[in-house]
Each structure stands twice: as structure tokens, then as C-alpha cells.
C-alpha atoms as a PDB file:
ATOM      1  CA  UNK A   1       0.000   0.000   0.000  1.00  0.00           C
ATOM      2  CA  UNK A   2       1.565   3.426  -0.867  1.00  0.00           C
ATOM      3  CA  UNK A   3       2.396   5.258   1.894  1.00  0.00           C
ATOM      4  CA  UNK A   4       1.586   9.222   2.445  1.00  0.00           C
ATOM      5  CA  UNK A   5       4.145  11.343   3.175  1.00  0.00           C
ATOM      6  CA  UNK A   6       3.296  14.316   5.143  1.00  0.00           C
ATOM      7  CA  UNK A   7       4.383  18.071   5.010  1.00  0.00           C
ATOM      8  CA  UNK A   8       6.547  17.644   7.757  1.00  0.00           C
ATOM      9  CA  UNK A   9       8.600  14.777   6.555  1.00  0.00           C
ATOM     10  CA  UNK A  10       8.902  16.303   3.356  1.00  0.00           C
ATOM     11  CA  UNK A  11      10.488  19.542   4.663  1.00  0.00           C
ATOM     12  CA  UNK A  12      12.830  17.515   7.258  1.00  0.00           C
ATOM     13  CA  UNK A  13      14.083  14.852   4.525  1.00  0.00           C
ATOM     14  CA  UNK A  14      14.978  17.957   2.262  1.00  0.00           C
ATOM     15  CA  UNK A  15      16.881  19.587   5.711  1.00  0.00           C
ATOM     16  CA  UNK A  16      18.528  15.964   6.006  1.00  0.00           C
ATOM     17  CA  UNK A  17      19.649  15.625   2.016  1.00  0.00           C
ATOM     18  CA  UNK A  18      20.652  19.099   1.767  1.00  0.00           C
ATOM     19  CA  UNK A  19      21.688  20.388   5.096  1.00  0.00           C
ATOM     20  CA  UNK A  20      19.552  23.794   4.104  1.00  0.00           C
ATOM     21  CA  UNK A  21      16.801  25.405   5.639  1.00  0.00           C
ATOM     22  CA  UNK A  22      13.094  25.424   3.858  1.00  0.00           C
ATOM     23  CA  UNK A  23       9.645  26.570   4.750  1.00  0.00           C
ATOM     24  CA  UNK A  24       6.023  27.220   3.321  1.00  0.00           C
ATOM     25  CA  UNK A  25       4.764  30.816   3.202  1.00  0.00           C
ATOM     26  CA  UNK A  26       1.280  31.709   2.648  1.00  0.00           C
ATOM     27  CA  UNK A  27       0.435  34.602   0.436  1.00  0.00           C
ATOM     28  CA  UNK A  28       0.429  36.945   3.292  1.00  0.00           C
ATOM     29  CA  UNK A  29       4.362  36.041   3.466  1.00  0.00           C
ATOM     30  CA  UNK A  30       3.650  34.050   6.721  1.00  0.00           C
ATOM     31  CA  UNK A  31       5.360  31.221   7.518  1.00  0.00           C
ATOM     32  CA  UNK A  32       3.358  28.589   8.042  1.00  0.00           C
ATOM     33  CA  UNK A  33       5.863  25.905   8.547  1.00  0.00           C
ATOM     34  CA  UNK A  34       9.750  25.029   8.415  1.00  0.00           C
ATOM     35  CA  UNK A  35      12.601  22.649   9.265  1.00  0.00           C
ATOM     36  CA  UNK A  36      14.387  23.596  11.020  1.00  0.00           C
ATOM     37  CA  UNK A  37      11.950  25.770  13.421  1.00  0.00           C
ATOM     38  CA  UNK A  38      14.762  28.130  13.963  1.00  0.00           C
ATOM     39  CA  UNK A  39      16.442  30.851  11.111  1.00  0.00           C
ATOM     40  CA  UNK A  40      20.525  30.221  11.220  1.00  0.00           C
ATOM     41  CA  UNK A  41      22.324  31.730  13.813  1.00  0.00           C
ATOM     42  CA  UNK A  42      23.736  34.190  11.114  1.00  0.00           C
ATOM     43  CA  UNK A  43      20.266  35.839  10.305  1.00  0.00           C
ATOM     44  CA  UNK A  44      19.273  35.432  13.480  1.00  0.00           C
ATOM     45  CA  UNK A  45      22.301  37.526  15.129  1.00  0.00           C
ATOM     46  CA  UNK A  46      21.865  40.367  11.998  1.00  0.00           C
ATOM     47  CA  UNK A  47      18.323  40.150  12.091  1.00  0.00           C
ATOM     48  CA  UNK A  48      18.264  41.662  15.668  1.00  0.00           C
ATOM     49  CA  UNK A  49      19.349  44.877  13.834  1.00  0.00           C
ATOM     50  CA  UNK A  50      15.225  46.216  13.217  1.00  0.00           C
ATOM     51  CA  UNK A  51      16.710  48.005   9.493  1.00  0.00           C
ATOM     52  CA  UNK A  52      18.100  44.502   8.723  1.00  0.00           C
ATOM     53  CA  UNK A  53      15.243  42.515   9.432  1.00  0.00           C
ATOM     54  CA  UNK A  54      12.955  44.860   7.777  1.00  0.00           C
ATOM     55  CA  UNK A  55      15.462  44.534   4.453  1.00  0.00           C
ATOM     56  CA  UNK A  56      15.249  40.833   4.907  1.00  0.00           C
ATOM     57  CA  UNK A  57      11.235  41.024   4.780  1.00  0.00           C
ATOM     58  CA  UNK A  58      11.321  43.204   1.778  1.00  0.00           C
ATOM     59  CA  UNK A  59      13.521  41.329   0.050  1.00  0.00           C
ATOM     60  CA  UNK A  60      11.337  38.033   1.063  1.00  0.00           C
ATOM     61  CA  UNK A  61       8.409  39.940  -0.755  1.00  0.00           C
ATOM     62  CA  UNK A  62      10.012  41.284  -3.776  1.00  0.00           C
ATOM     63  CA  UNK A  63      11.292  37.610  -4.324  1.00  0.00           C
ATOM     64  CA  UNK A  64       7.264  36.221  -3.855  1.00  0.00           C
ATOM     65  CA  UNK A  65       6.053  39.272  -5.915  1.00  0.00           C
ATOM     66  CA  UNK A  66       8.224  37.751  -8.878  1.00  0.00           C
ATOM     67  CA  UNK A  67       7.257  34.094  -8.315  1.00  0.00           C
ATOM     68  CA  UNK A  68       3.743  35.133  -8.238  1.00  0.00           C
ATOM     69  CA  UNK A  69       4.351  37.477 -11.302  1.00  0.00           C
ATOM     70  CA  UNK A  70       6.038  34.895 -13.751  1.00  0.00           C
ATOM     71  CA  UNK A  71       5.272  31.924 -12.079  1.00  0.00           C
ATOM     72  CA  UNK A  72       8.622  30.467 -11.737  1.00  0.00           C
ATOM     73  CA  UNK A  73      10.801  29.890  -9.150  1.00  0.00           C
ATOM     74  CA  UNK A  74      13.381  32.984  -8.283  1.00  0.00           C
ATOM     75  CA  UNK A  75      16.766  32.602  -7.252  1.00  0.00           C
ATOM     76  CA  UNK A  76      18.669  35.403  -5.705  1.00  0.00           C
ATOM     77  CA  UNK A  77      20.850  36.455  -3.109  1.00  0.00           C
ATOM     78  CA  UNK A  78      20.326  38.264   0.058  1.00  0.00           C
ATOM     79  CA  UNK A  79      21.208  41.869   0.643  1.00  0.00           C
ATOM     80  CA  UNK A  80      24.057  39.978   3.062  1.00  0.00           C
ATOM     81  CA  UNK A  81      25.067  38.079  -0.027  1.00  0.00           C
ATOM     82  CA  UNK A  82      23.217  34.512   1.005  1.00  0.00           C
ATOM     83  CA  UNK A  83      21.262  32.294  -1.764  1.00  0.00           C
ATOM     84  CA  UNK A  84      17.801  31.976  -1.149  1.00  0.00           C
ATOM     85  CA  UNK A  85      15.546  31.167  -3.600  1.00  0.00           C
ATOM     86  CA  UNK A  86      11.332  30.753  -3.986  1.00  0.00           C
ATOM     87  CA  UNK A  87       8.960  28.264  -6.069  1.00  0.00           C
ATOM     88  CA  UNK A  88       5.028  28.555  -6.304  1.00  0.00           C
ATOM     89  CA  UNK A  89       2.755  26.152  -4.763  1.00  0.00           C
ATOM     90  CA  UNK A  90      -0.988  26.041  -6.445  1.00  0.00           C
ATOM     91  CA  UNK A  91      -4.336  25.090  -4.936  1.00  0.00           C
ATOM     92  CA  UNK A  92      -6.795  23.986  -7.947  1.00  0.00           C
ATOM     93  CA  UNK A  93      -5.011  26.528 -10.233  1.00  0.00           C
ATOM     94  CA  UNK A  94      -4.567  29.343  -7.649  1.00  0.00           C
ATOM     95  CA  UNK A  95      -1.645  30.515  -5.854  1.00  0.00           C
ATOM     96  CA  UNK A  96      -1.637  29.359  -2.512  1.00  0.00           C
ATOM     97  CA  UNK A  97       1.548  29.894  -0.838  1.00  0.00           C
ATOM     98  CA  UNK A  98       5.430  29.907  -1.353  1.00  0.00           C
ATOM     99  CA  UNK A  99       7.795  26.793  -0.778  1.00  0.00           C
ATOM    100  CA  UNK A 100      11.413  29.089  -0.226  1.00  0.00           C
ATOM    101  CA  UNK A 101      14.830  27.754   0.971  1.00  0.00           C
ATOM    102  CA  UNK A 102      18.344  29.324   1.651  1.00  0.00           C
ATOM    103  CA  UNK A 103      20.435  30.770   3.844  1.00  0.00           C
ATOM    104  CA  UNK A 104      23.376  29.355   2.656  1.00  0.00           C
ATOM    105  CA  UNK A 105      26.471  30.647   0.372  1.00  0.00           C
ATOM    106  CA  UNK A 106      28.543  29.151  -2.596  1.00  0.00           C
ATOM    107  CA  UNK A 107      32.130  28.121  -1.940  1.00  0.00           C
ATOM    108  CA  UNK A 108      33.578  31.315  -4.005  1.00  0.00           C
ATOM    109  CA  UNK A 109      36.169  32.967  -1.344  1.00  0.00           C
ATOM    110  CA  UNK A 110      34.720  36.392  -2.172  1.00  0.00           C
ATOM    111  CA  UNK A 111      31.120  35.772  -1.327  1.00  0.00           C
ATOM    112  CA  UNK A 112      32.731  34.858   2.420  1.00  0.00           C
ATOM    113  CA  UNK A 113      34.548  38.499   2.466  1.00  0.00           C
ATOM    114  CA  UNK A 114      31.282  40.043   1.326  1.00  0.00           C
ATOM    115  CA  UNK A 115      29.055  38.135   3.457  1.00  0.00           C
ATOM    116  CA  UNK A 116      32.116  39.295   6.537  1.00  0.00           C
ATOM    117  CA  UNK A 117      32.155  42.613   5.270  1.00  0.00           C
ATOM    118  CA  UNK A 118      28.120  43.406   5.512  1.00  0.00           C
ATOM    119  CA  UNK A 119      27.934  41.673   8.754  1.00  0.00           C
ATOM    120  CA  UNK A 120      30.766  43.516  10.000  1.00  0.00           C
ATOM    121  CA  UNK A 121      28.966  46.904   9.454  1.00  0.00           C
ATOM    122  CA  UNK A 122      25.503  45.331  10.889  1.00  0.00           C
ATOM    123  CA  UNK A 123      27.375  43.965  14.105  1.00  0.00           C
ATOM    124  CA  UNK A 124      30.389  46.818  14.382  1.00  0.00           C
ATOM    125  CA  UNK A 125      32.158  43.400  15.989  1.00  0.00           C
ATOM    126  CA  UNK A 126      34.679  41.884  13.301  1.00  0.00           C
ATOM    127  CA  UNK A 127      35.068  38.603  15.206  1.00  0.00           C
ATOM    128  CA  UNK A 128      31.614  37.725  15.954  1.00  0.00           C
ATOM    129  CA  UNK A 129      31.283  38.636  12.319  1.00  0.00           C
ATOM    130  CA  UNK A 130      33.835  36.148  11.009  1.00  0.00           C
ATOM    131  CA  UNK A 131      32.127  33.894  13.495  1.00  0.00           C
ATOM    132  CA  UNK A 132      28.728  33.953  12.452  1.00  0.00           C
ATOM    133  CA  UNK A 133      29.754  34.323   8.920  1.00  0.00           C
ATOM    134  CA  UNK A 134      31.913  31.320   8.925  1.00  0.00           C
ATOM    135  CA  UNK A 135      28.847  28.693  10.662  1.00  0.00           C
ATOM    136  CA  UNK A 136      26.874  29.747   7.424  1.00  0.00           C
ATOM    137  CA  UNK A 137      26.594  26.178   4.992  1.00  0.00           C
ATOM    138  CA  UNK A 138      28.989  26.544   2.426  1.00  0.00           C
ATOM    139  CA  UNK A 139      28.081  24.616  -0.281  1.00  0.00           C
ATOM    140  CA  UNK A 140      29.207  24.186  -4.738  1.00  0.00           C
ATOM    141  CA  UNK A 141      27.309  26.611  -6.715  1.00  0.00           C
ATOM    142  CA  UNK A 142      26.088  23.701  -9.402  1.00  0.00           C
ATOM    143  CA  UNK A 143      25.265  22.124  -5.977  1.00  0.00           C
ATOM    144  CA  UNK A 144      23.142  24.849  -5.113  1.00  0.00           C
ATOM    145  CA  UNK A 145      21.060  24.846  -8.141  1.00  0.00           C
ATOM    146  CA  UNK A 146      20.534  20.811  -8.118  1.00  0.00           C
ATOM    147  CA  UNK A 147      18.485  21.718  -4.745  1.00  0.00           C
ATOM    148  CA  UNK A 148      16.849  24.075  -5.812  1.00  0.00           C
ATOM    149  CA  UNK A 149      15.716  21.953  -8.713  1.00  0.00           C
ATOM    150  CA  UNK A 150      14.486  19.319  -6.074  1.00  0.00           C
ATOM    151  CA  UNK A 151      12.620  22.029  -4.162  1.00  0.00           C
ATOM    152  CA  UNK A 152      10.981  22.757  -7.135  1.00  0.00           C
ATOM    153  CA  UNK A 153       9.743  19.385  -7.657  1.00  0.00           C
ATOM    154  CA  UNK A 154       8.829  19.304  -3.882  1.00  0.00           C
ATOM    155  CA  UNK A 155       6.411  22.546  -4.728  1.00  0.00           C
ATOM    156  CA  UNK A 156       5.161  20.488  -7.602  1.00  0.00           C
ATOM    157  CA  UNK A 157       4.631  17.552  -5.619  1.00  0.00           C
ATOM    158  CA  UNK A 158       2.767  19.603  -2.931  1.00  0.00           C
ATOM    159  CA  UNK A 159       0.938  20.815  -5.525  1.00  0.00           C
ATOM    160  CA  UNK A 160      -0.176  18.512  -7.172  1.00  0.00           C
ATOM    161  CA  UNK A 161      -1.355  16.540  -3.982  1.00  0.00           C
ATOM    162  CA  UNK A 162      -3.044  19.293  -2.057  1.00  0.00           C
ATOM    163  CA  UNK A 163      -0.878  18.638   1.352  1.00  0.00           C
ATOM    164  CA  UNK A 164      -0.884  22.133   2.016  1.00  0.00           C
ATOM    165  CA  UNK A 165      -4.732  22.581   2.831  1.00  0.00           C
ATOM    166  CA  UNK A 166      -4.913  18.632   3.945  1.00  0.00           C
ATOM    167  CA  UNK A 167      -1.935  19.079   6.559  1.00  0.00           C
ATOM    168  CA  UNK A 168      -3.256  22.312   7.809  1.00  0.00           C
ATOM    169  CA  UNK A 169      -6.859  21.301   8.952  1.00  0.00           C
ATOM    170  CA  UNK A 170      -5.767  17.881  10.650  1.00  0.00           C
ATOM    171  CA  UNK A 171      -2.668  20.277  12.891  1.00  0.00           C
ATOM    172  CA  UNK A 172      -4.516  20.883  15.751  1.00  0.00           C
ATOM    173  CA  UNK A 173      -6.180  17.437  16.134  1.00  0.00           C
ATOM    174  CA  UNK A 174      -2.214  15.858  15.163  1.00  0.00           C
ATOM    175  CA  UNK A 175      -1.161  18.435  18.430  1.00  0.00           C
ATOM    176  CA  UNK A 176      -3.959  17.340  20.367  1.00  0.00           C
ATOM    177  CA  UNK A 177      -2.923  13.709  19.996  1.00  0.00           C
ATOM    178  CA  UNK A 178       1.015  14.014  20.501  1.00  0.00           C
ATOM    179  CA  UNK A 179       0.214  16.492  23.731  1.00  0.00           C
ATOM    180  CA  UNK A 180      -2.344  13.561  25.275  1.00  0.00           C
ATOM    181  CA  UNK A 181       0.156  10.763  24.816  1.00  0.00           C
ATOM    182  CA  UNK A 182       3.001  13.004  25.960  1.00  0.00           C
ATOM    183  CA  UNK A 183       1.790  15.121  28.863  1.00  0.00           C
ATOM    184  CA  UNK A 184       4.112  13.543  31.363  1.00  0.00           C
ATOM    185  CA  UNK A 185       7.057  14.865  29.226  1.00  0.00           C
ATOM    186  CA  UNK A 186       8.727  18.128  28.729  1.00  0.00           C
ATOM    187  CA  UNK A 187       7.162  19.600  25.488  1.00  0.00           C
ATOM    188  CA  UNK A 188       7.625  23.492  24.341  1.00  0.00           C
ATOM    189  CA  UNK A 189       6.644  25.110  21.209  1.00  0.00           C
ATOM    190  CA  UNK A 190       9.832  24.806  19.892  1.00  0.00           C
ATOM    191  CA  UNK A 191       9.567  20.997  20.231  1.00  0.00           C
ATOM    192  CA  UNK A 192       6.239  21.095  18.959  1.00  0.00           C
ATOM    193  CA  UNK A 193       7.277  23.117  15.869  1.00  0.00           C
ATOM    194  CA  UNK A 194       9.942  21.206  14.493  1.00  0.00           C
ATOM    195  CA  UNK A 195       7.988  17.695  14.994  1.00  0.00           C
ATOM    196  CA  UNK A 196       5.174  19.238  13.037  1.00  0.00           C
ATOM    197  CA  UNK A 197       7.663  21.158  11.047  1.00  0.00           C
ATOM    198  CA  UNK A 198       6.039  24.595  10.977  1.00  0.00           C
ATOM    199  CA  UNK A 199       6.713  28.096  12.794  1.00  0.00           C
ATOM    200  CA  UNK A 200       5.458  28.932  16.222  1.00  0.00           C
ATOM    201  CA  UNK A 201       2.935  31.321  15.291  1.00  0.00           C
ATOM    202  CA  UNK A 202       0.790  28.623  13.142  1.00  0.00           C
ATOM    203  CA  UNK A 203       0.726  26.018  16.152  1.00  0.00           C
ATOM    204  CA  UNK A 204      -1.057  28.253  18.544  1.00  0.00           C
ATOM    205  CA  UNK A 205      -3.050  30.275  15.969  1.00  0.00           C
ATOM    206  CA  UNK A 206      -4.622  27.593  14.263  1.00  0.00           C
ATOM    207  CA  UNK A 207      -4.668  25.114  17.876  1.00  0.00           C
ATOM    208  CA  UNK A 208      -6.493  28.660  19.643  1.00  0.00           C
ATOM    209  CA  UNK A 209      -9.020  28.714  16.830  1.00  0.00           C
ATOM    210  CA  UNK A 210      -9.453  25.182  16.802  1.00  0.00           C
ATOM    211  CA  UNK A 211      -9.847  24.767  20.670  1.00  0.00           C
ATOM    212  CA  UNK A 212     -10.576  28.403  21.776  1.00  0.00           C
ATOM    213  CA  UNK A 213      -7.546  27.953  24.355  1.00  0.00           C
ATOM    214  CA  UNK A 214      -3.574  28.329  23.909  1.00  0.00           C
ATOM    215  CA  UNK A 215      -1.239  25.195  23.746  1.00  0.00           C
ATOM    216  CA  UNK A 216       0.692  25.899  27.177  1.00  0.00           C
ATOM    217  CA  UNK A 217      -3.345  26.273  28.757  1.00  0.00           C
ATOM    218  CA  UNK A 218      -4.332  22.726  27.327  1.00  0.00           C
ATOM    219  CA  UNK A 219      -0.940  21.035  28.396  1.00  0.00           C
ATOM    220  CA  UNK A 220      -1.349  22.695  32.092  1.00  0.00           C
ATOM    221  CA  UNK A 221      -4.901  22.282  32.565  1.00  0.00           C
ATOM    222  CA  UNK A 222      -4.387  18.560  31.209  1.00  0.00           C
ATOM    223  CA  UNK A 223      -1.812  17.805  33.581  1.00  0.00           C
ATOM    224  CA  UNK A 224      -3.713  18.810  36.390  1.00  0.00           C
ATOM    225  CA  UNK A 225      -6.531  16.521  35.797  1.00  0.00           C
ATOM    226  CA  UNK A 226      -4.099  13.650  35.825  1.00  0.00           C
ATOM    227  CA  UNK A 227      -2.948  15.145  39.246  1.00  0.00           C
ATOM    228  CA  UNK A 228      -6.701  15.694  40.591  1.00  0.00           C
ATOM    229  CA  UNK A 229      -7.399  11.761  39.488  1.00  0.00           C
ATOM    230  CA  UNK A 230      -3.557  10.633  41.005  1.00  0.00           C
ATOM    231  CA  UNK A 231      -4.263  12.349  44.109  1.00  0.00           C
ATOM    232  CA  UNK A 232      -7.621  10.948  44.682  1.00  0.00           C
ATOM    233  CA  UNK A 233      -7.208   7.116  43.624  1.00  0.00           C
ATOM    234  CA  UNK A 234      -3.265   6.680  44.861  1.00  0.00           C
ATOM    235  CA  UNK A 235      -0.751   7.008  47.921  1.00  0.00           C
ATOM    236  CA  UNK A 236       1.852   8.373  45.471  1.00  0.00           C
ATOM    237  CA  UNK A 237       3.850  11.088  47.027  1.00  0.00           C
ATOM    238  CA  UNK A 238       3.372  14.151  46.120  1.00  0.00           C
ATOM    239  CA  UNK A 239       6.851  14.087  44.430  1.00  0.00           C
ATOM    240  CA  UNK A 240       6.118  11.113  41.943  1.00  0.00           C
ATOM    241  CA  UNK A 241       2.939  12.626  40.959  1.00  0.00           C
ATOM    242  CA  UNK A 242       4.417  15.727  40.449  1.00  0.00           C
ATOM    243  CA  UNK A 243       6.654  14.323  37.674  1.00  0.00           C
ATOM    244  CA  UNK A 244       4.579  11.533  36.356  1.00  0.00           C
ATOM    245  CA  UNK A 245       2.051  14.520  35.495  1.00  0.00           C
ATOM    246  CA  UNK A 246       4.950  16.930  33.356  1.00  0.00           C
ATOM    247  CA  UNK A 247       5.187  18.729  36.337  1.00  0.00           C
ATOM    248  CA  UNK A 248       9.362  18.908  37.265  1.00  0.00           C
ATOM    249  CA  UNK A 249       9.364  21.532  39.755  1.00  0.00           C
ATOM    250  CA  UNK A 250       7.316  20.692  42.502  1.00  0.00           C
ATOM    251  CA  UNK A 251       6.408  24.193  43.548  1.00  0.00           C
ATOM    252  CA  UNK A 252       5.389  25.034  40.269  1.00  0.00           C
ATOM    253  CA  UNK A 253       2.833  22.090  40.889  1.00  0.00           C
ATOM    254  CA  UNK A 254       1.666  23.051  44.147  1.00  0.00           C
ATOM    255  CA  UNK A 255       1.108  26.994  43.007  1.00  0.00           C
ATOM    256  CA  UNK A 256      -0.388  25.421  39.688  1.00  0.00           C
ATOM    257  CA  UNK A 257      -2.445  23.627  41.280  1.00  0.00           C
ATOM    258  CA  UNK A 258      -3.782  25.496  44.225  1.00  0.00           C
ATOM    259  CA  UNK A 259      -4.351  28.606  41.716  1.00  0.00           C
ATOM    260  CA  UNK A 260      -7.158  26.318  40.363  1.00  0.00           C
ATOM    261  CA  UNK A 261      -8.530  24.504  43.182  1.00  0.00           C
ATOM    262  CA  UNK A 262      -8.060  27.067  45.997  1.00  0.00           C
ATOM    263  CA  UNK A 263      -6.035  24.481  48.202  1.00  0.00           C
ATOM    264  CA  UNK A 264      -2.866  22.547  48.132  1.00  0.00           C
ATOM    265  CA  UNK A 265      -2.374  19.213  46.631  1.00  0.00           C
ATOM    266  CA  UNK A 266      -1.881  17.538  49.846  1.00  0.00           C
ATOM    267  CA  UNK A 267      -5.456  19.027  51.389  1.00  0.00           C
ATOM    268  CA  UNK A 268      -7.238  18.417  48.089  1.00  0.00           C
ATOM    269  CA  UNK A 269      -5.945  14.700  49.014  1.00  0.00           C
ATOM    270  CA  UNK A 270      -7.725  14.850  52.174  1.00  0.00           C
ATOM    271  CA  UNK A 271     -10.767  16.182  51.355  1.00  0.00           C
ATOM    272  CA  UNK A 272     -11.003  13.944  48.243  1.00  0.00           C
ATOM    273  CA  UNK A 273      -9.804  10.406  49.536  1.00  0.00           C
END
């Protein structure tokens, strides 16, 4: 039987072949999802400069105004000198979002300098510039454009099956599921957006809208139940069910827990035994 292969897996086998960053953009120039979850350090450290990251954005949209324009993909570099480059993904004929990957530079001694040079002048600190320059993916031009002829096929593919919209209206029941069977485990949004290999901002957006409450709410309030029925139905101390429940600082537990009962674990015990 022929197996489906989900958004997700699709973005983190590309990461895996390639060793390069790639996301999904909707036509709002949101990202909707990515592996990895994070930017590399590089853009991240110039990006904290608010001139830079507004350049970055508008450079972003100039590169999805031409996609959506010709309907091709667009290869370019980055005001910082970095290749990035931007296919079109359709629903039924209409543009419905932007599959985009880069961050990376060719091998060519001179793009380092340049890429050294700008970051120098964004930082005004040469060796946290050479530093951050030097942890950007180096890889062969012809290299380059091989992947991005893949991640055109990928947008294709995507495409062509619709895993765009499918993906995106089973996320919060696919959260829901990994957050019941995990509970008792430490689980962020971080975590939570590279499994489901998307951004931040889509898991509790579409999980709010879906469940009119935040991600952090549902694990907390979920966790407490298990408390409530651990506390009523077992000896356990206090301890154990504080970390059988996801809860690793006790006193975290005990405010937690008291902020929605009005008493302490140990006198909810009491009156509930």
C-alpha cells in the first residue's frame, strides 16, 4: 500500500539531504511551517538589527512578488550576499503559498569576504562577524542549483497533492494527539514546531481557533486533571505525581495547582480520599 508522506517529513528529509533550511509561506508572506523551526544563527544575530530585518522582509516579498508574477521559481541572493531562492505552490489553479529555501552561500572565497564585510557593518564586531559568517553552509554553486531543482519538484509535488490545505486542517487534532500521549514529558513550542515542522505562530493560531484555548493552557490544565485523578485514587507522594504529570518543579505544581482549586495538593488529598 503506498504510503503518504506528510508536510513535515517532506520539509525535514529535504533539511537531512541538503543540510539547508526550507519553509512554506502563505500569500500573506507568513510562515506557516519550516525545518528547522529556527532561522541560522547568522540571520538570526543580523536580524536583531530592526533596518536589517525589515530589508530581509522586503527582500522576502520582492522575491514572492516575482514568483507570483512569472510563475517560476526565483533565485537570488540576500542583501548579506546569502542564496535563497522561492517556487510557487498552487491550490486547484490558484496561488496558494510559497515553498522558499536558503540561507546558505557558494564556496567562491569572495562571497565569504562580502558576506564578513556586511555583517561587519551590521554587528560593528569583526570577530563575531567572522564567526557567524563562517557557521553559514557553504556549499558548490552547481550544488546549489541541483536543490533548488528538487525544491521545485517538492512545490510540484505539494501541488499537485493538495498537502498544504490537507496538513493544515488535521494540525490541531495531530497536536492534540502528541500532547495527550506526551503530557508527562517536557514539550515546548519549539519541540512542537519542528515535529510538526512549521513556525510557532501557526501552532497556537490555528490550535487557539481550533480549541478556543492556547497550547501551554491545554498542556497545564491537562496535567492537572491527571494530578486531581492521582491524588484521589493513589498514595503516590506528592513528588512522583508531580513528575509523572509533566510537572518537574514541585512548587510550580503546588502553586499550579492550588491557583485552580483554591487548596494545596496535599489538602485536596484529604478532602477527596
Amino acid at each position: 500500500m503506498k504510503r503518504e508522506i506528510e508536510i513535515n517529513e517532506i520539509l525535514k528529509n529535504f533539511y537531512e539531504i541538503s543540510g539547508i533550511r526550507i519553509s512554506i509561506h502563505d500569500t500573506e508572506f507568513n510562515e506557516l511551517y519550516s525545518y528547522p523551526a529556527e532561522i541560522s544563527p547568522f540571520c538570526k544575530s543580523v536580524q536583531q538589527n530592526a533596518e536589517v530585518f525589515k530589508t530581509c522582509k522586503n527582500n522576502d516579498k520582492t522575491a514572492f512578488k516575482y514568483v507570483k508574477e512569472n510563475q517560476e521559481v526565483y533565485i537570488y541572493k540576500c542583501h548579506c550576499g546569502l542564496y535563497e531562492a522561492a517556487a510557487p505552490i498552487y491550490h486547484y489553479g490558484i496561488l496558494s503559498g510559497y515553498l522558499m529555501m536558503g540561507q546558505i552561500r557558494d564556496n567562491d572565497p569572495h562571497a565569504l569576504e562580502h558576506i564578513i564585510k556586511k555583517s561587519t557593518e551590521i554587528l560593528g564586531n569583526e570577530h563575531k562577524a567572522v564567526d557567524i559568517s563562517n557557521s553559514i553552509k557553504s556549499i558548490d554553486r552547481g550544488l546549489i542549483y541541483s536543490y533548488i531543482n528538487i525544491m521545485s519538484v517538492l512545490a510540484e509535488y505539494i501541488t499537485a497533492s493538495n498537502k498544504l490545505f490537507n496538513y493544515n486542517d488535521k494540525l490541531p487534532q495531530l497536536i492534540m494527539e502528541y500532547i495527550t500521549k506526551n503530557y508527562s514529558s517536557k514539550i515546548t513550542l519549539s519541540q512542537l514546531a519542528q515535529k510538526f515542522g512549521c513556525c510557532n505562530s501557526t501552532l497556537t493560531q490555528c490550535f487557539k481557533k481550533e480549541y478556543n484555548t492556547s497550547i501551554m493552557s491545554y498542556i497545564c490544565e491537562l496535567r492537572l486533571k491527571k494530578a486531581e485523578e492521582l491524588l484521589r485514587k493513589t498514595r503516590k507522594s506528592l513528588k512522583e505525581i508531580s513528575y509523572q504529570c509533566g510537572f518537574y518543579d514541585q512548587n510550580y505544581f503546588s502553586k499550579s495547582f492550588a491557583k485552580k482549586h483554591g487548596c494545596s495538593p496535599s489538602a485536596y488529598r484529604s478532602q477527596n480520599q
